[in-house]
Protein backbone atom coordinates (compact mmCIF):
# COMPACT_ATOMS: atom_id res chain seq x y z
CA UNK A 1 17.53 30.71 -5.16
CA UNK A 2 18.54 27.23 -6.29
CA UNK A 3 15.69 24.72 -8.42
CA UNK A 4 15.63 22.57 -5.14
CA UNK A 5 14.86 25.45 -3.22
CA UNK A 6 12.20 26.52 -5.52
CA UNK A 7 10.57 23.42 -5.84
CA UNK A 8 9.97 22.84 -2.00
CA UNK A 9 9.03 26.69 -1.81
CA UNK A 10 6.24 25.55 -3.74
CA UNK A 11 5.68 22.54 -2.20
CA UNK A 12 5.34 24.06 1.12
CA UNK A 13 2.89 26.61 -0.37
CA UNK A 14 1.21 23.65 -2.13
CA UNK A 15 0.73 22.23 1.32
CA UNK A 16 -0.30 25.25 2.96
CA UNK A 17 -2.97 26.09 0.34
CA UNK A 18 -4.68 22.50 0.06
CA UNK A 19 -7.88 22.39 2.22
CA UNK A 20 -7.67 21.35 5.69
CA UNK A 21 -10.75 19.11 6.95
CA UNK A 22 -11.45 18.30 10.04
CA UNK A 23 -11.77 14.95 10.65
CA UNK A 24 -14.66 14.23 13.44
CA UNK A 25 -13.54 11.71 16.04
CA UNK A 26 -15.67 9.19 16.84
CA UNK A 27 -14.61 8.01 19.85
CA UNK A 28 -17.59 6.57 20.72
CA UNK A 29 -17.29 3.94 17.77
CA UNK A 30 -13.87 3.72 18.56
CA UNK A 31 -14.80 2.58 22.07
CA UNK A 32 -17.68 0.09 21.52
CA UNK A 33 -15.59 -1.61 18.30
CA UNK A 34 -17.16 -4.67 19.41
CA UNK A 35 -20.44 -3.72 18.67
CA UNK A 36 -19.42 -1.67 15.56
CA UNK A 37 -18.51 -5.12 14.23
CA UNK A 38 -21.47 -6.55 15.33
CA UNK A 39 -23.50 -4.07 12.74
CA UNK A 40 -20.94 -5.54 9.92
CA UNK A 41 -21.73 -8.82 9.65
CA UNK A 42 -23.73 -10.62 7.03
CA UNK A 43 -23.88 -9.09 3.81
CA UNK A 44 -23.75 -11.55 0.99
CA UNK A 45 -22.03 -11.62 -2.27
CA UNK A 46 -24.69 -11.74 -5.45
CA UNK A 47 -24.58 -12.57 -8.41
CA UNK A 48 -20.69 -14.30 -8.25
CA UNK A 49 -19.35 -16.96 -10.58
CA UNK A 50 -18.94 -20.07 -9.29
CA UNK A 51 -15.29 -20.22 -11.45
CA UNK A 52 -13.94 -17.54 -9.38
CA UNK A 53 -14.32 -18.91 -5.97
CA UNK A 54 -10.57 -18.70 -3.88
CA UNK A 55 -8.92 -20.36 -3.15
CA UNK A 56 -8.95 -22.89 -6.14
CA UNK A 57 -8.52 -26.87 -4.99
CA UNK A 58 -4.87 -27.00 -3.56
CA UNK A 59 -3.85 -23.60 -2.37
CA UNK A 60 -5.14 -23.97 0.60
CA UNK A 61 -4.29 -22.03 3.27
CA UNK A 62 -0.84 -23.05 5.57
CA UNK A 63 0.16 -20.25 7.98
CA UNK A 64 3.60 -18.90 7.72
CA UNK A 65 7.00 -19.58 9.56
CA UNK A 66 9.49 -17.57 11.25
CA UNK A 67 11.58 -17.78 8.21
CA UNK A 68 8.81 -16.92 5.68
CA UNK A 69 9.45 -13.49 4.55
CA UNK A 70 6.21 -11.02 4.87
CA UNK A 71 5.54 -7.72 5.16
CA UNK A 72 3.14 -4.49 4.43
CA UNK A 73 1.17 -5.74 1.33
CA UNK A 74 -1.66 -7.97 2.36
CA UNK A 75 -2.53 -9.19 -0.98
CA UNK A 76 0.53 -10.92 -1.26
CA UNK A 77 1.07 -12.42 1.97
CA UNK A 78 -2.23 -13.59 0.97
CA UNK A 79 -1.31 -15.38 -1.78
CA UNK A 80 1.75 -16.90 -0.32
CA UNK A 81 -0.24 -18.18 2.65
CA UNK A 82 -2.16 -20.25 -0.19
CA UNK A 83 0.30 -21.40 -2.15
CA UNK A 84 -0.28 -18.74 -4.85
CA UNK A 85 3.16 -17.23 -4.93
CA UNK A 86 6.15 -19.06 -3.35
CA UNK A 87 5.39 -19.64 0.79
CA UNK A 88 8.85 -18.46 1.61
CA UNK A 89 8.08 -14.94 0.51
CA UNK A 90 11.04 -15.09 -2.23
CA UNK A 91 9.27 -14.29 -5.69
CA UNK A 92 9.74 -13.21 -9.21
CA UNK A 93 8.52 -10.70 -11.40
CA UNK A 94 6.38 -13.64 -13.53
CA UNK A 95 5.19 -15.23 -10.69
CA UNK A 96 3.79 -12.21 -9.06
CA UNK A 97 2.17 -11.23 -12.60
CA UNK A 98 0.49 -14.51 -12.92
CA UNK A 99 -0.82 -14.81 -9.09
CA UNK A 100 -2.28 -11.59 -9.01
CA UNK A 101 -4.46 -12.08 -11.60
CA UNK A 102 -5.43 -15.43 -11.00
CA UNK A 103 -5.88 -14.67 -7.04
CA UNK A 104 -7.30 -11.45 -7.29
CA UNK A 105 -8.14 -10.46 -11.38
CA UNK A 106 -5.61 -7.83 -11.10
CA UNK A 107 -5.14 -6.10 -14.73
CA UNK A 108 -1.50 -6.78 -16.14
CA UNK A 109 -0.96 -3.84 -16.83
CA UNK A 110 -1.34 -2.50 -13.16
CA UNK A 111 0.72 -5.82 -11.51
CA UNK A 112 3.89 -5.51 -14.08
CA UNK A 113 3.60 -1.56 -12.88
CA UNK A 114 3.99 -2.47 -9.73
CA UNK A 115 6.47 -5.27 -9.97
CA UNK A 116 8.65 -4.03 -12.07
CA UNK A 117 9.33 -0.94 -9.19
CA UNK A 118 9.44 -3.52 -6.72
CA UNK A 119 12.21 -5.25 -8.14
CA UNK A 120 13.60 -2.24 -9.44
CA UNK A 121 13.90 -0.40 -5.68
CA UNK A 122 13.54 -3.69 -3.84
CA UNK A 123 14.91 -6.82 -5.01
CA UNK A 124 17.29 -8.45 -7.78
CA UNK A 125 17.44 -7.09 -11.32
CA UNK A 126 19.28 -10.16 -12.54
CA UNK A 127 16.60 -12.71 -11.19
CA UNK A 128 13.66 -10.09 -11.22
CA UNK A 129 13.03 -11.59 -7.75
CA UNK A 130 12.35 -9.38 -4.86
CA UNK A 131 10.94 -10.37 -0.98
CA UNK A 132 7.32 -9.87 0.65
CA UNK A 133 8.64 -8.69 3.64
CA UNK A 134 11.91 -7.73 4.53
CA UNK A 135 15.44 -9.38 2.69
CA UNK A 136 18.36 -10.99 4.18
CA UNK A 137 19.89 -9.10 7.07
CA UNK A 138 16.49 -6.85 7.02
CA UNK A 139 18.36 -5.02 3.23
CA UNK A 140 15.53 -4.61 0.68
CA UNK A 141 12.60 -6.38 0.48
CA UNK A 142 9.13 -4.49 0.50
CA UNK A 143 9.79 -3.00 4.17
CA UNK A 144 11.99 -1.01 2.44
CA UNK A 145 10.38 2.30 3.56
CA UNK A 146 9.19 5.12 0.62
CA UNK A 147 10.12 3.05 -2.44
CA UNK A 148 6.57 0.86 -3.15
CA UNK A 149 6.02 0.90 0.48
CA UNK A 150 5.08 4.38 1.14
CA UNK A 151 3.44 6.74 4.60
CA UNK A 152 -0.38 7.12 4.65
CA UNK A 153 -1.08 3.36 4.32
CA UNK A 154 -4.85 2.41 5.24
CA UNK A 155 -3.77 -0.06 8.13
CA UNK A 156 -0.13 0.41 8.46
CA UNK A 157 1.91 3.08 10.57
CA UNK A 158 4.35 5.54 8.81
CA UNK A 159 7.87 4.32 8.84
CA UNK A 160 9.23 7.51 11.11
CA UNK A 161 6.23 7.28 13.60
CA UNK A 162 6.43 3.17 13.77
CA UNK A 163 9.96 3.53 14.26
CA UNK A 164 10.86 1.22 11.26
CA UNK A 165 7.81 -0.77 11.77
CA UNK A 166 5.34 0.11 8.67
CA UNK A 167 4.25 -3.51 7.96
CA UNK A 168 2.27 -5.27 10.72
CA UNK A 169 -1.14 -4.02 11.06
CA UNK A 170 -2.18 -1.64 13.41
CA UNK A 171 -4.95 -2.05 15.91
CA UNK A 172 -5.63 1.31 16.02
CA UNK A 173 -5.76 2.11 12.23
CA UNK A 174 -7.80 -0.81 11.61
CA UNK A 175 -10.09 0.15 14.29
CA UNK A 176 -10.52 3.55 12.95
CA UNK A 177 -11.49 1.83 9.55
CA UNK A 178 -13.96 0.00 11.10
CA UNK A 179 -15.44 2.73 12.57
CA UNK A 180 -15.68 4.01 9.18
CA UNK A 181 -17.60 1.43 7.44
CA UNK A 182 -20.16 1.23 10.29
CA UNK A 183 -21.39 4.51 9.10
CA UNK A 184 -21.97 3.01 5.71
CA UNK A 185 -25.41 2.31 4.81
CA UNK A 186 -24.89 -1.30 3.61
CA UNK A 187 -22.20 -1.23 6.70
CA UNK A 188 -19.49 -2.05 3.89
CA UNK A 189 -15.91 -0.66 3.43
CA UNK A 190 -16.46 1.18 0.11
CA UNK A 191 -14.36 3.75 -2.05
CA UNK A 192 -16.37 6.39 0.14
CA UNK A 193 -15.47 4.48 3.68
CA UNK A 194 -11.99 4.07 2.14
CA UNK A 195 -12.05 7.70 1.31
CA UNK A 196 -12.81 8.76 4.94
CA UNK A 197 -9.81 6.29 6.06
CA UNK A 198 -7.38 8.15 3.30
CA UNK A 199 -8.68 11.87 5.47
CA UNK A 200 -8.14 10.94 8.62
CA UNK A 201 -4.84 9.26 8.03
CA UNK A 202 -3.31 12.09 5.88
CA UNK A 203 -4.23 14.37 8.05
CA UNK A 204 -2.82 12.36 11.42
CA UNK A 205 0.28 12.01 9.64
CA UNK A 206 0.56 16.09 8.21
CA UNK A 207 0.30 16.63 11.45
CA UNK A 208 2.42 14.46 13.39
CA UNK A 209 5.09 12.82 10.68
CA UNK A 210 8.13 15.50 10.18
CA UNK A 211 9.27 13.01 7.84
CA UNK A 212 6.06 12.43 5.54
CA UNK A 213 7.56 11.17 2.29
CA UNK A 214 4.88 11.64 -0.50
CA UNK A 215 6.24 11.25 -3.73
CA UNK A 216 5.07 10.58 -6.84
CA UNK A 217 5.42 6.70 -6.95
CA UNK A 218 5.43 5.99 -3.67
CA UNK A 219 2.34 8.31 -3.39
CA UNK A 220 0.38 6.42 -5.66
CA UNK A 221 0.79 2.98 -4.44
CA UNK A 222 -0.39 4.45 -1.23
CA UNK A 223 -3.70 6.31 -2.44
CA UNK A 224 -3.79 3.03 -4.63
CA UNK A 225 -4.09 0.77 -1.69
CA UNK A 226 -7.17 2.22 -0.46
CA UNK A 227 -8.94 1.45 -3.55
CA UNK A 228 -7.71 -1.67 -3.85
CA UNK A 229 -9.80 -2.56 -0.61
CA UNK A 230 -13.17 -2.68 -2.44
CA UNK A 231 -12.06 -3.91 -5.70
CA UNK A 232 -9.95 -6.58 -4.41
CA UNK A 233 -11.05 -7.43 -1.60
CA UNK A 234 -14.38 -7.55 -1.93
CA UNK A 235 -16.22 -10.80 -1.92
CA UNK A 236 -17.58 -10.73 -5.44
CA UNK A 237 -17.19 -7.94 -7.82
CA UNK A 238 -17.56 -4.14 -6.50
CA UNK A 239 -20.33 -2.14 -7.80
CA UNK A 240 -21.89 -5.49 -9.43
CA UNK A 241 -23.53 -6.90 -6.65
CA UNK A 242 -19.89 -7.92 -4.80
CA UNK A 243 -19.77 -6.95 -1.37
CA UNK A 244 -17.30 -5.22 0.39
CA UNK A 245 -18.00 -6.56 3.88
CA UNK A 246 -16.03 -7.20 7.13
CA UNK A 247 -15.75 -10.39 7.07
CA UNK A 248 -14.11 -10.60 4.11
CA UNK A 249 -11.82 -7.45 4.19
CA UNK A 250 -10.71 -7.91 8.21
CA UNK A 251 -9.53 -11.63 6.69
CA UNK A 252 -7.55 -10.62 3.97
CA UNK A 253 -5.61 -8.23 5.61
CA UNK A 254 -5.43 -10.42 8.65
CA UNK A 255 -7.21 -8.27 11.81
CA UNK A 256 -8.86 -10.64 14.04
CA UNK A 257 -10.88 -8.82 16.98
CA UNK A 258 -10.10 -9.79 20.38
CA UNK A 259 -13.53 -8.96 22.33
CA UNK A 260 -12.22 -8.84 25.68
CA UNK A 261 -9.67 -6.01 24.51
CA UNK A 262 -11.50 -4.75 22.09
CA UNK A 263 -8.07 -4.75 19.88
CA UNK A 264 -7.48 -6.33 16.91
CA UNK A 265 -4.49 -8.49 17.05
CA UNK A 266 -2.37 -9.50 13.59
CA UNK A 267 -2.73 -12.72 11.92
CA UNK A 268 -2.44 -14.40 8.65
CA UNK A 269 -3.85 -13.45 5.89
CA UNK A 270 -6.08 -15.57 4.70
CA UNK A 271 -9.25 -15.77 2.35
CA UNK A 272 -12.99 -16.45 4.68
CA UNK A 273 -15.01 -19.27 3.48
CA UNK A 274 -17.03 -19.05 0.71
CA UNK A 275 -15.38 -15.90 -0.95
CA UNK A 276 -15.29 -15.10 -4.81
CA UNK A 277 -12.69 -12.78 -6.26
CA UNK A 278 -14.19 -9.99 -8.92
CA UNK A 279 -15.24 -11.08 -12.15
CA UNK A 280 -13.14 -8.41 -14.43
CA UNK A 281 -9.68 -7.12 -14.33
CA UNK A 282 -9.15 -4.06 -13.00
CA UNK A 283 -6.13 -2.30 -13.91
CA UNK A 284 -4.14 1.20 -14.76
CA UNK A 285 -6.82 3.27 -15.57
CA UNK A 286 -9.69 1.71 -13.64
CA UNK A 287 -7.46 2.59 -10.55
CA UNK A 288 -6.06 5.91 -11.09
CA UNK A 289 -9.80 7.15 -12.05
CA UNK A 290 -10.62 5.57 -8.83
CA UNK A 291 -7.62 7.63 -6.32
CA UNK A 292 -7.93 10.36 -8.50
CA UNK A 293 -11.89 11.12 -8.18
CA UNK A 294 -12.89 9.30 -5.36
CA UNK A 295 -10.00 9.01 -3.02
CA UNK A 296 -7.63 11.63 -3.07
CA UNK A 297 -9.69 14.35 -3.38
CA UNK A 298 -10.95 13.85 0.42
CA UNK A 299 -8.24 15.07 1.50
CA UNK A 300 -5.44 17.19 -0.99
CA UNK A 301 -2.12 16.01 0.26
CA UNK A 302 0.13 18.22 -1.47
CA UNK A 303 2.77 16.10 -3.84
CA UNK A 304 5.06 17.14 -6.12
CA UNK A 305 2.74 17.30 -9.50
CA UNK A 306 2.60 20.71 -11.73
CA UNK A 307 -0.58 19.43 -12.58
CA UNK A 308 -2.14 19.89 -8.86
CA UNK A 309 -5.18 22.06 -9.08
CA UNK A 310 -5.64 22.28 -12.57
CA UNK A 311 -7.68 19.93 -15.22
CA UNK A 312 -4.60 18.72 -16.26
CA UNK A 313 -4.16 16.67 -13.89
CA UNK A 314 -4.73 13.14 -15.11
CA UNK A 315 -4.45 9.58 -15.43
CA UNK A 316 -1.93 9.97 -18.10
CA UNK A 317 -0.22 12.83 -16.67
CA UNK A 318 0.39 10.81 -13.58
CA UNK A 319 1.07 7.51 -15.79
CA UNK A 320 3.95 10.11 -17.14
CA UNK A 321 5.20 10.83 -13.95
CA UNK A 322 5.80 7.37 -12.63
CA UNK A 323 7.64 6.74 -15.73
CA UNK A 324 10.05 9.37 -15.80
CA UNK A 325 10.52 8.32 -12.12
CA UNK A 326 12.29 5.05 -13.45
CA UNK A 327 15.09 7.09 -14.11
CA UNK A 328 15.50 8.94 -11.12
CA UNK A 329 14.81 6.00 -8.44
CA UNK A 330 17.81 4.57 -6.60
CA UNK A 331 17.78 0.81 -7.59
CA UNK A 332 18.48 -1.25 -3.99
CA UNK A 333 21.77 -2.73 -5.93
CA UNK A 334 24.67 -2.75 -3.67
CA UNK A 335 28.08 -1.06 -3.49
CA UNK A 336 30.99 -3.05 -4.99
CA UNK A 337 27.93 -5.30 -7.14
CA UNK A 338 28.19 -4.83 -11.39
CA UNK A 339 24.81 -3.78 -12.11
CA UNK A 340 24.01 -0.78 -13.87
CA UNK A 341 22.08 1.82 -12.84
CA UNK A 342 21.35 1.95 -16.76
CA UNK A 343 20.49 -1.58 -17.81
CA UNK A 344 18.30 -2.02 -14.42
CA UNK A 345 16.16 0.99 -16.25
CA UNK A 346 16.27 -0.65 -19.33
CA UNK A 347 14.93 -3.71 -18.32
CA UNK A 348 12.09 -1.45 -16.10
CA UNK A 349 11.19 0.19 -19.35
CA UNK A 350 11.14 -2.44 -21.45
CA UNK A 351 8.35 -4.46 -19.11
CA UNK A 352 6.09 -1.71 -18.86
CA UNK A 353 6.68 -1.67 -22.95
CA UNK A 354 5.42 -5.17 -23.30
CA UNK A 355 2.06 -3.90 -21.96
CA UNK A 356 1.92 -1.10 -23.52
CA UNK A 357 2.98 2.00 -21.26
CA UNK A 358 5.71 3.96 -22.61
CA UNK A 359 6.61 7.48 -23.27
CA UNK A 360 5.37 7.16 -27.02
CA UNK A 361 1.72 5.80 -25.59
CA UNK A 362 1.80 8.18 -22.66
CA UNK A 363 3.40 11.54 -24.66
CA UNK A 364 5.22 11.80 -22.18
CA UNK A 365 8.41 14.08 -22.32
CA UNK A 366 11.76 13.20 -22.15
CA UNK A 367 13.23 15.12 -19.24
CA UNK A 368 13.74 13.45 -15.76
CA UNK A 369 14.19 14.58 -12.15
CA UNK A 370 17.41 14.34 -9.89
CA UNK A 371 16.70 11.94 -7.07
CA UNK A 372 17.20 14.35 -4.80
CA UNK A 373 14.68 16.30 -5.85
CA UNK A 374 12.52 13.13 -5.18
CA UNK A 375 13.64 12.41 -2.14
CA UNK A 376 15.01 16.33 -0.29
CA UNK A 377 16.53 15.68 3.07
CA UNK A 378 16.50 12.24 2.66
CA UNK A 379 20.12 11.59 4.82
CA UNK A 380 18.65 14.10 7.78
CA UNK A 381 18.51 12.01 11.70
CA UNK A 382 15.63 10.35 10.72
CA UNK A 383 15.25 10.06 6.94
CA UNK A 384 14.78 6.95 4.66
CA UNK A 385 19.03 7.22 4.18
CA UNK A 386 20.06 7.92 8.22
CA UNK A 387 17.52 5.78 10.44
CA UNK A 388 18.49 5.26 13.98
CA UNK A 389 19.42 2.02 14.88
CA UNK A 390 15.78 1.03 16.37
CA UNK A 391 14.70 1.55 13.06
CA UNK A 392 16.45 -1.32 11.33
CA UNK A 393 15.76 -3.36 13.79
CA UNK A 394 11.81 -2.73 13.37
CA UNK A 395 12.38 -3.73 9.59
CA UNK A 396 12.45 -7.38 10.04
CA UNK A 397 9.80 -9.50 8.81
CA UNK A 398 6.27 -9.59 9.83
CA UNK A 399 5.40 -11.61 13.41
CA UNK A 400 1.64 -12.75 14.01
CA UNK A 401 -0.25 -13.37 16.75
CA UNK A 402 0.04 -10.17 18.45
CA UNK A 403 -1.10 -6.46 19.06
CA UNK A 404 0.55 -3.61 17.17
CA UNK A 405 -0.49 -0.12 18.08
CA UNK A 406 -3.29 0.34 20.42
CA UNK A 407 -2.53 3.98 20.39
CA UNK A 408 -1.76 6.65 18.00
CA UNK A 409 2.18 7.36 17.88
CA UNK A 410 2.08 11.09 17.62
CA UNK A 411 6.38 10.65 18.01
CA UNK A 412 8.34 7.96 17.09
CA UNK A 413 7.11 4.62 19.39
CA UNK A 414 9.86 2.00 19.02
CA UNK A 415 7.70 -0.52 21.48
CA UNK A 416 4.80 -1.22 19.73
CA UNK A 417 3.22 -4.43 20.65
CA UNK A 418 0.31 -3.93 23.42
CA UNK A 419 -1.86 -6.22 25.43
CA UNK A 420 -4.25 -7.92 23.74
């Protein structure tokens, strides 16, 4: 039996031997969304500082064009829409550093983690620049499916089930969510609401997504995201008297209820009135702590970790992972284009370097993976490398003002805009 063969044996019995929870529907909640929001509203930020109030004296908030390129991070598209980061969705690796923190306190450490693979997989080595959304003739960008952008989102489809469309926000997701944080007791969307999301969606798509990609960077980002709801989006800081509440997460993400539907149709992202972004940074640590004990462990998606299951598994022995990853990720650079697969990891390593991750810090060994270990079956019908035609087309970039997803795609739905 080959390695490759060995490693998804034990993926598979990874998968089979992780706990399988049944996630209650609640389709009562589901059906009355109107008056689960209803029960959200009002909670009030305490104890905020009035420095931190967003957005700051002219970045105020200018809805984006057809041209402007968005896509499945609402954070950003965020801070575009204000003026934060370029409004045509084209950014760089220092611009994305410096907006992150100064739109939502993100810790350097975690936003130069994060850039540096979305250049790396996404956008332009020699310019560090990358696109929100989706890059000329729909090649690169953040759409690019299972590279940052990753299955299991908290509001977005999986690329295989959307058909190509994992970036606007769907109605039925988001009403799920919702349904969520009305069981709260403060009626918030907390790491424990956000926890419940992470079940129900890694379940729906175990179940349903024959092409669930769930790989160690890719993986992380995802699990991350959830977290990133209360800590980022909260109005105020989490856990010191910040508030997590509906009116300020459904904003940010851009999910505006229609009543008569009972939908939520897509629009900008934007930050609600009177809304103050969290008082300390939060970075690396802060957030793998956060999937790794709070998030993940609702629901045990297997991925491919020796560490799964034992104490060793870790902040730094996930840190370790992602950075032996650098050298096994394909880079987006085109055929017949000069770059090196080698000084595009150079440069990757050397960022993280400047804020102190590397394999010294981490003890991290030396030995890598094969990307198609990463990635097995990836040029099957289907896969990230072979998607149909109706796939691409579904990659473009993002397109407000309408309905995505009223109902679960349990098989690949291609026409996903409903009534709204």
């Amino acid at each position: 039996m080959t390695g490759k063969e060995d490693f998804l044996r034990t993926l598979k019995e990874q998968r089979d031997a992780a706990p399988q929870p049944q996630v209650e529907k609640r389709q009562g909640l589901l059906d009355n969304v109107v008056g689960a929001v209803g029960g959200l509203l009002g909670s009030i930020a305490q104890s905020v500082n009035p420095d931190n109030r967003r957005p700051e004296e002219g970045y105020e908030f200018i809805a984006p064009g057809p041209d402007d390129s968005r896509g499945p991070c609402p954070g950003l598209n965020l801070l575009a829409n204000h003026g934060y980061l370029p409004r045509d969705g084209f950014v760089n690796y220092e611009q994305v550093v410096e907006a992150t923190s100064r739109g939502f306190n993100m810790g350097a450490d975690l936003s130069t983690l994060l850039t540096v693979f979305s250049i790396l997989a996404n956008g332009d080595i020699a310019d560090q620049s990358f696109y929100l959304g989706s890059g000329p003739g729909n090649v690169g960008g953040l759409n690019r499916h299972s590279t940052v952008e990753a299955d299991v989102s908290p509001n977005r489809e999986d690329y295989y089930l959307g058909c190509g469309d994992n970036h606007h926000i769907s109605s039925r997701l988001f009403k799920q969510n919702t349904a969520f944080a009305s069981e709260d007791a403060n009626k918030e969307f907390t790491l424990e609401t956000m926890a419940k999301q992470w079940a129900a969606n890694a379940q729906f798509s175990q179940d349903n997504n024959p092409f669930l990609y769930f790989f160690p960077f890719p993986s992380i980002v995802a699990l991350g995201a959830y977290a990133f709801y209360p800590n980022f989006f909260s109005n105020g800081t989490y856990g010191d008297g910040g508030v997590a509440n509906f009116e300020s997460i459904s904003s940010i993400i851009g999910a505006k209820l229609n009543e008569e539907t009972g939908e939520f149709e897509y629009v900008p992202e934007r930050w609600p009135e009177n809304w103050y972004r969290r008082s300390t940074p939060y970075g690396v640590i802060p957030a793998l702590t956060d999937v790794l004990t709070r998030i993940y462990p609702a629901y045990l998606l297997p991925m491919p970790f020796g560490q799964l299951g034992s104490d060793n598994l870790s902040p730094q022995t996930i840190l370790c992972v992602i950075y032996q990853g650098l050298q096994s990720i394909q880079p987006l650079a085109l055929e017949g284009q000069t770059r090196s697969l080698t000084g595009a990891i150079t440069w990757s390593l050397g960022k993280l370097a400047d804020v102190g991750l590397s394999d010294t810090i981490l003890g991290c060994p030396t030995s890598t993976l094969s990307n198609d270990w990463l990635v097995a079956n990836a040029s099957m019908a289907g896969g990230p490398l072979n998607p149909p035609t109706d796939y691409v087309e579904n990659a473009g970039n993002n397109v407000f003002g309408q309905t995505y997803f009223c109902e679960a795609p349990t098989e690949p739905t291609c026409n996903n805009e409903c009534s709204a």
